[in-house]
Protein backbone atom coordinates (compact mmCIF):
# COMPACT_ATOMS: atom_id res chain seq x y z
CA UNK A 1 -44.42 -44.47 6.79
CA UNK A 2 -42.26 -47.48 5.09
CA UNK A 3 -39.51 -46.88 3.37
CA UNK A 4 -38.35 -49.09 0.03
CA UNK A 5 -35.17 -47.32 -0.76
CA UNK A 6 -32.95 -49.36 -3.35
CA UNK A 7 -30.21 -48.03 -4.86
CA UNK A 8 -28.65 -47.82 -8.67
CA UNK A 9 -25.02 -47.58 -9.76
CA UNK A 10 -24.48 -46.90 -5.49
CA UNK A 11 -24.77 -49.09 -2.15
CA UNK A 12 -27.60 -47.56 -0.10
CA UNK A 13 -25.09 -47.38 3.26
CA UNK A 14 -26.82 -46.86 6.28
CA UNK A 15 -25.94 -42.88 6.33
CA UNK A 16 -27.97 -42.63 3.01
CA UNK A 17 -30.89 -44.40 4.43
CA UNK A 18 -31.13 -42.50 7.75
CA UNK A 19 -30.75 -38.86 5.66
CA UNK A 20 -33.79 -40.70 3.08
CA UNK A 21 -35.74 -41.43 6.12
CA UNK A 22 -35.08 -38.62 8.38
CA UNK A 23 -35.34 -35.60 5.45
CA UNK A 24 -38.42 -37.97 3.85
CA UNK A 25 -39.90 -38.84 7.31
CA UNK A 26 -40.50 -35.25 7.59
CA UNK A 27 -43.87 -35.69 5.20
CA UNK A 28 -44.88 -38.04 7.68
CA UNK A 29 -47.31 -34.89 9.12
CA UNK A 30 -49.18 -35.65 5.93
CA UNK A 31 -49.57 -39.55 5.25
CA UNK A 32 -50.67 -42.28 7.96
CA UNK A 33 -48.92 -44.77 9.28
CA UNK A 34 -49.13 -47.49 6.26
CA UNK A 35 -48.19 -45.27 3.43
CA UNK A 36 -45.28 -46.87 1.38
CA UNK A 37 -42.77 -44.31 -0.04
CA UNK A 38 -40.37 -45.58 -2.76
CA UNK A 39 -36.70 -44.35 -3.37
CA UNK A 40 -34.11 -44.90 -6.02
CA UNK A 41 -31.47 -43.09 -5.57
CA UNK A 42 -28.46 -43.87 -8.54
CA UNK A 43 -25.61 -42.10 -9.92
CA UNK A 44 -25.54 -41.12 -13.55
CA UNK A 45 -21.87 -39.74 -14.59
CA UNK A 46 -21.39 -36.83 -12.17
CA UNK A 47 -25.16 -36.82 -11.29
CA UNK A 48 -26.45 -38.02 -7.87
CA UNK A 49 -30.21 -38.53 -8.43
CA UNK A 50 -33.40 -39.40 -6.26
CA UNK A 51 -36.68 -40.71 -7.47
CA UNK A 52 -39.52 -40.73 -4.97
CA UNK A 53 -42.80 -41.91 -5.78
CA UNK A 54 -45.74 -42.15 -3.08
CA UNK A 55 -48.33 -43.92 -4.93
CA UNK A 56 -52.19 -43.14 -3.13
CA UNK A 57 -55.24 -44.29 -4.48
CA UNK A 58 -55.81 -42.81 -8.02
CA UNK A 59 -52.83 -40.68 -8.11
CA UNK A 60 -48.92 -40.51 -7.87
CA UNK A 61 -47.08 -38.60 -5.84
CA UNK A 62 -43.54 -37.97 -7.48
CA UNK A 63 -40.59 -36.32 -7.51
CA UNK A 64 -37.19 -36.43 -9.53
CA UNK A 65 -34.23 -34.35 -8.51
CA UNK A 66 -30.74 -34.42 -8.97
CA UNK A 67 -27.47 -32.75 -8.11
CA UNK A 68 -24.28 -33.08 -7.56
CA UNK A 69 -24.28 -33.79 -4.12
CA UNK A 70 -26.93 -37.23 -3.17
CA UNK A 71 -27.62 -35.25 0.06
CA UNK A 72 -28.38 -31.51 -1.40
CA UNK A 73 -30.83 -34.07 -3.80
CA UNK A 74 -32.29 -35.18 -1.12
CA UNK A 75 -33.11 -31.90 0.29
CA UNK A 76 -34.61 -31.04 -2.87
CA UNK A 77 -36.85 -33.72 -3.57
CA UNK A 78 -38.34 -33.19 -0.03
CA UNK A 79 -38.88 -29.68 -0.51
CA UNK A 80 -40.99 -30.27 -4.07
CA UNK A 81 -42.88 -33.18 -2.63
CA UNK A 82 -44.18 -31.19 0.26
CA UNK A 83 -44.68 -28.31 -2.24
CA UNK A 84 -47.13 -30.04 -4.62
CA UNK A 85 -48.81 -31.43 -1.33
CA UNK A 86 -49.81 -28.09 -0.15
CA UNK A 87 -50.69 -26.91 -3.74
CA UNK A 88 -52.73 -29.66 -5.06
CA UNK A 89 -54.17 -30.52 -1.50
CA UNK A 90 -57.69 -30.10 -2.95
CA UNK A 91 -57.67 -32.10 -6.24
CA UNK A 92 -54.94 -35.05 -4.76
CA UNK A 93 -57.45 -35.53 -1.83
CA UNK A 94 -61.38 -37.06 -2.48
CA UNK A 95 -62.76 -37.42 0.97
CA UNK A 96 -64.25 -40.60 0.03
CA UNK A 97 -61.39 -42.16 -1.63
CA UNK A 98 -57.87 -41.64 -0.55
CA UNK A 99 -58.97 -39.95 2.77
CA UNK A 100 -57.18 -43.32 4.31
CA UNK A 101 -53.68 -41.91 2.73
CA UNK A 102 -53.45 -38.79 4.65
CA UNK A 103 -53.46 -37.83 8.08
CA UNK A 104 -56.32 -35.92 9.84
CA UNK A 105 -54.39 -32.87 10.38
CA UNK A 106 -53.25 -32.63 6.01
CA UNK A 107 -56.75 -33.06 5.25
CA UNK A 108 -58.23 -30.50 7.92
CA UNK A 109 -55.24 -27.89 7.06
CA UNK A 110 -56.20 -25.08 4.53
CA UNK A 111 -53.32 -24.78 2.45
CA UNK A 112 -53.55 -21.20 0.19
CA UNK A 113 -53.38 -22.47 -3.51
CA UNK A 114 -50.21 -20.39 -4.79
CA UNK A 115 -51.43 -21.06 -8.20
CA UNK A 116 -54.48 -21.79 -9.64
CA UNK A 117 -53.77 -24.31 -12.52
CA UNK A 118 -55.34 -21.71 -15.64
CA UNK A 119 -56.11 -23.26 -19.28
CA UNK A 120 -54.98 -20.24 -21.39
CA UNK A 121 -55.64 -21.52 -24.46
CA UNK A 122 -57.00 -24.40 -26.62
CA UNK A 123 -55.89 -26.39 -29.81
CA UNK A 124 -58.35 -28.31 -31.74
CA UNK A 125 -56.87 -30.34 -34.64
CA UNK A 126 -57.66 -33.47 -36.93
CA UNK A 127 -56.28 -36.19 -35.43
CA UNK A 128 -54.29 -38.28 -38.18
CA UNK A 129 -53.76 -42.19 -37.92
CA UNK A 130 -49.82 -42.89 -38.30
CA UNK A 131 -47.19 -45.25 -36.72
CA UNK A 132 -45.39 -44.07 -33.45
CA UNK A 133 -41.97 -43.14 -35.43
CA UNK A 134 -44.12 -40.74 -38.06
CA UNK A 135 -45.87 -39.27 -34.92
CA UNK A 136 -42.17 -38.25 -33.54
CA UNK A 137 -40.59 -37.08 -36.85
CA UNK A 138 -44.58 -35.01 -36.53
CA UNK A 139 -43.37 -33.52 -33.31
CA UNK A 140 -40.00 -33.11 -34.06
CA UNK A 141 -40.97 -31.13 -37.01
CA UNK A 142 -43.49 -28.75 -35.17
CA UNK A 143 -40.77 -28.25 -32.49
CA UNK A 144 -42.99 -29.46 -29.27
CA UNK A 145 -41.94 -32.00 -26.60
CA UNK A 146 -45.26 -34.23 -27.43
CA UNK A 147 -47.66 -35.73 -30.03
CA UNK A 148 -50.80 -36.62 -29.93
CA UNK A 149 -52.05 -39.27 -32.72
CA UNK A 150 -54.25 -42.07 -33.70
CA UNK A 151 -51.67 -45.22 -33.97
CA UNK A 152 -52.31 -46.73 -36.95
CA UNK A 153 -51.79 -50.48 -35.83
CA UNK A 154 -53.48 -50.45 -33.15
CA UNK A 155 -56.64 -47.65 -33.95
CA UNK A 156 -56.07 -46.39 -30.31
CA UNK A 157 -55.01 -42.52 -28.82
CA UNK A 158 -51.20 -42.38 -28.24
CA UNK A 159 -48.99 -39.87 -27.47
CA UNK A 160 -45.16 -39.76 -27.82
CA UNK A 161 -42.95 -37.38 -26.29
CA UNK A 162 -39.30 -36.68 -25.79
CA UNK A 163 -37.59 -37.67 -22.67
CA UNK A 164 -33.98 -36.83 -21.07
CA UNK A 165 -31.11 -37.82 -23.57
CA UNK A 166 -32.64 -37.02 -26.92
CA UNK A 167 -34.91 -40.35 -26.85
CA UNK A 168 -38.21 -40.40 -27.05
CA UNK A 169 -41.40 -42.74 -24.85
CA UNK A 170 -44.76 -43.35 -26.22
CA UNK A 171 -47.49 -43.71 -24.11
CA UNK A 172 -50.59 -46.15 -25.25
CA UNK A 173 -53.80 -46.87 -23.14
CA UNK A 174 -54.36 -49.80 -21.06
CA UNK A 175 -56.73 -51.97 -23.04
């Protein structure tokens, strides 16, 4: 596995990269050789945070924990990762696409799904055309964390939603 660790608001020293790549290296069991893992590891306030994202053909592997303690973080994010690899084993892996990702021994392992991802219930609803900021008061005012909406400049399916630190993202299609 490769390692691009970079660091924000704190110097990467070399004991931060050998606990990244030995707690990290331990998912090496379930990628091959090539497989690029990306770090950020920064400091917000008291908060020690790590990002890792494993990017594999058609999906994203990611995690986002923080503590505040960078190597109780680090222990963390490891722990999740190899987590959602056990339980999504069967929908993250297409034999003929990202088989090249993922070692022979992930991909021959049965891993027992712990939970079966269940659609309980379903919401149909006119979908109005209105300008991103409309779309959040919209979501603000029903009380959900997203909004789904036809943006009126550009006559395309958006969705805004609220992130960390009472701001808010909106998410548009690639042309």
């Amino acid at each position: 596995m490769k390692f691009v660790i970079i660091g924000r608001n704190i110097e990467v020293t070399p004991g931060l990269r050998d606990a990244v790549e030995r707690k990290i290296g331990k998912l090496e069991k379930y990628f091959s050789a090539d497989t690029e893992i990306h770090v950020t590891l920064s400091v917000e306030k008291e908060r020690q945070k790590i990002e890792v994202t494993i990017p594999v053909k058609g999906n994203i592997i990611r995690s986002e924990q923080s503590s505040s303690d960078m190597y109780v973080s680090i222990d963390l994010v490891e722990e999740i990762i190899e987590r959602q690899l056990k339980r999504y084993k069967n929908k993250i892996v297409d034999k003929h696409q990202n088989a090249g990702f993922f070692t022979d021994a992930y991909l021959d392992h049965d891993y027992m799904d712990e939970e079966e991802i269940k659609i309980v219930r379903t919401k149909k609803f006119d979908i109005k055309p209105m300008y991103p900021e409309d779309a959040c008061i919209q979501m603000e005012l029903l009380g959900h964390d997203f909004f789904v909406f036809i943006n009126a400049e550009t006559d395309q399916t958006n969705v805004v939603y609220k992130r960390k630190g009472n701001t808010y993202g909106l998410i548009e299609p690639d042309k």
